[in-house]
Protein backbone atom coordinates (compact mmCIF):
# COMPACT_ATOMS: atom_id res chain seq x y z
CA UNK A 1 -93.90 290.72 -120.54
CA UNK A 2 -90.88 291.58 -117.97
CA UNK A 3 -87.42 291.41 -118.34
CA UNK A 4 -86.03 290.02 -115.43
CA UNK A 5 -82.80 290.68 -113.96
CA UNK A 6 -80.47 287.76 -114.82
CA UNK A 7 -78.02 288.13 -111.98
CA UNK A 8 -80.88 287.57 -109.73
CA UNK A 9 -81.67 283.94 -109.45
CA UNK A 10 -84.39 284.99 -106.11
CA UNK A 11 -86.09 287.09 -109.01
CA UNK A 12 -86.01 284.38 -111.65
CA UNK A 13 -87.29 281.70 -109.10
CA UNK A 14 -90.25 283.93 -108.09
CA UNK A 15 -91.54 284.75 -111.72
CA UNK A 16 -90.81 280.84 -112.87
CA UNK A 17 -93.63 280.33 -109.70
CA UNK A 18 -96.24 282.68 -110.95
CA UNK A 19 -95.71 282.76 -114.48
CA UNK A 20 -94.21 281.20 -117.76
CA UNK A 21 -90.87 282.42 -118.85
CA UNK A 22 -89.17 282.27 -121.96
CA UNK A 23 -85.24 281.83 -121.33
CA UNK A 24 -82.79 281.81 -124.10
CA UNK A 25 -79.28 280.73 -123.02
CA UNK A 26 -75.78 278.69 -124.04
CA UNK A 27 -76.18 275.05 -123.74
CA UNK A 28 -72.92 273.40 -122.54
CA UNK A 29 -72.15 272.72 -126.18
CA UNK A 30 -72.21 276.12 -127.20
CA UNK A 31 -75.54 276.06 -129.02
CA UNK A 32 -77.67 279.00 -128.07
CA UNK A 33 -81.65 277.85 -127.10
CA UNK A 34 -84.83 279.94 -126.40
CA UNK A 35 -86.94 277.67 -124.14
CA UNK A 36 -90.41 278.28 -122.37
CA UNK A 37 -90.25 277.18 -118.83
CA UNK A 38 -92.00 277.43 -115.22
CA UNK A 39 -92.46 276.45 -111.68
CA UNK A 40 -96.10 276.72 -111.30
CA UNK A 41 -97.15 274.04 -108.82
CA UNK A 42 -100.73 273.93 -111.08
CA UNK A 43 -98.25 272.74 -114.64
CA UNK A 44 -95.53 270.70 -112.95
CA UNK A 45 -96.15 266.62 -113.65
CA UNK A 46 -97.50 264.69 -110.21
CA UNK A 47 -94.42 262.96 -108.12
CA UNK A 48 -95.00 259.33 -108.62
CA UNK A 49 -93.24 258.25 -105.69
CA UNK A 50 -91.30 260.00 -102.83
CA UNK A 51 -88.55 257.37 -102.57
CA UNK A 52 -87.72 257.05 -105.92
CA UNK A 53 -84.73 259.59 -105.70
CA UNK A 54 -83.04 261.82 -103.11
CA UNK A 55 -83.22 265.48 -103.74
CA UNK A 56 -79.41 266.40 -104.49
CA UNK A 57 -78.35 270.15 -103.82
CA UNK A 58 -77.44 271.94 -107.02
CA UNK A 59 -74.77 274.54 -107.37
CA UNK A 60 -75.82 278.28 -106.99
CA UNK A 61 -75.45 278.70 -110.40
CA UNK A 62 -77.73 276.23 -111.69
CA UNK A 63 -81.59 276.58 -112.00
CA UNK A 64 -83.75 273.43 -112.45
CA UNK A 65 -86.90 274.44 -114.44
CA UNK A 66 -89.56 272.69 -115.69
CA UNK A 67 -89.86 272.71 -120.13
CA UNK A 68 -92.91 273.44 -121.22
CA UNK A 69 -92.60 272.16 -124.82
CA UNK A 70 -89.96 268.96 -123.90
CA UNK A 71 -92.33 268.47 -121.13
CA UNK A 72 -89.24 267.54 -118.83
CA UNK A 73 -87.37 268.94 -115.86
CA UNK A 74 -84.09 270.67 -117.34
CA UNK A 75 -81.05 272.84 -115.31
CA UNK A 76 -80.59 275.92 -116.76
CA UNK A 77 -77.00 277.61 -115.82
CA UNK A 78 -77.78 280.87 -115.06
CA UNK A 79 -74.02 281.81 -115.80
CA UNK A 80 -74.58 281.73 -119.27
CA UNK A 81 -78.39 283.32 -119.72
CA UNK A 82 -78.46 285.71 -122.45
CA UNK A 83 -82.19 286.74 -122.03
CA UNK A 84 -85.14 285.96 -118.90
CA UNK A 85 -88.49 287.53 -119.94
CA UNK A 86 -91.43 286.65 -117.64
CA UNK A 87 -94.43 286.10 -120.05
């Protein structure tokens, strides 16, 4: 397990690609939430069609991540991460 450096989204991005991470953060509604998340190419769902939406530019300080558990895409804002541990 690594602790990654939270103010370093380049770091986060690369470990979500190799690895799982657990992330525990604010949600918008002030709720705090532990979730298990990655970018591996092998757990990500297949694209069912390339025209069904345009890719849309997200802010810097927003993260999309694939959830493990919820088995859904999710944004993550990185302004409010408490904790990034690659597992």
């Amino acid at each position: 397990m690594n602790n990654i450096d939270i103010t370093n989204k380049t770091e986060m991005v690369n470990a979500l690609t190799t690895a799982f991470c657990t992330v525990e953060f604010t949600k918008a509604n002030g709720d705090q939430r532990i979730m298990e998340c990655t970018l591996q190419p092998s757990e990500l769902p297949e694209v069912q069609s390339q025209n069904t939406k345009k890719s849309t530019k997200l802010a810097d300080h927003l993260l999309r991540v694939y959830d493990c558990e919820a088995k859904g895409w999710r944004t993550i804002n990185t302004n409010t991460l408490i904790t990034f541990i690659e597992n």
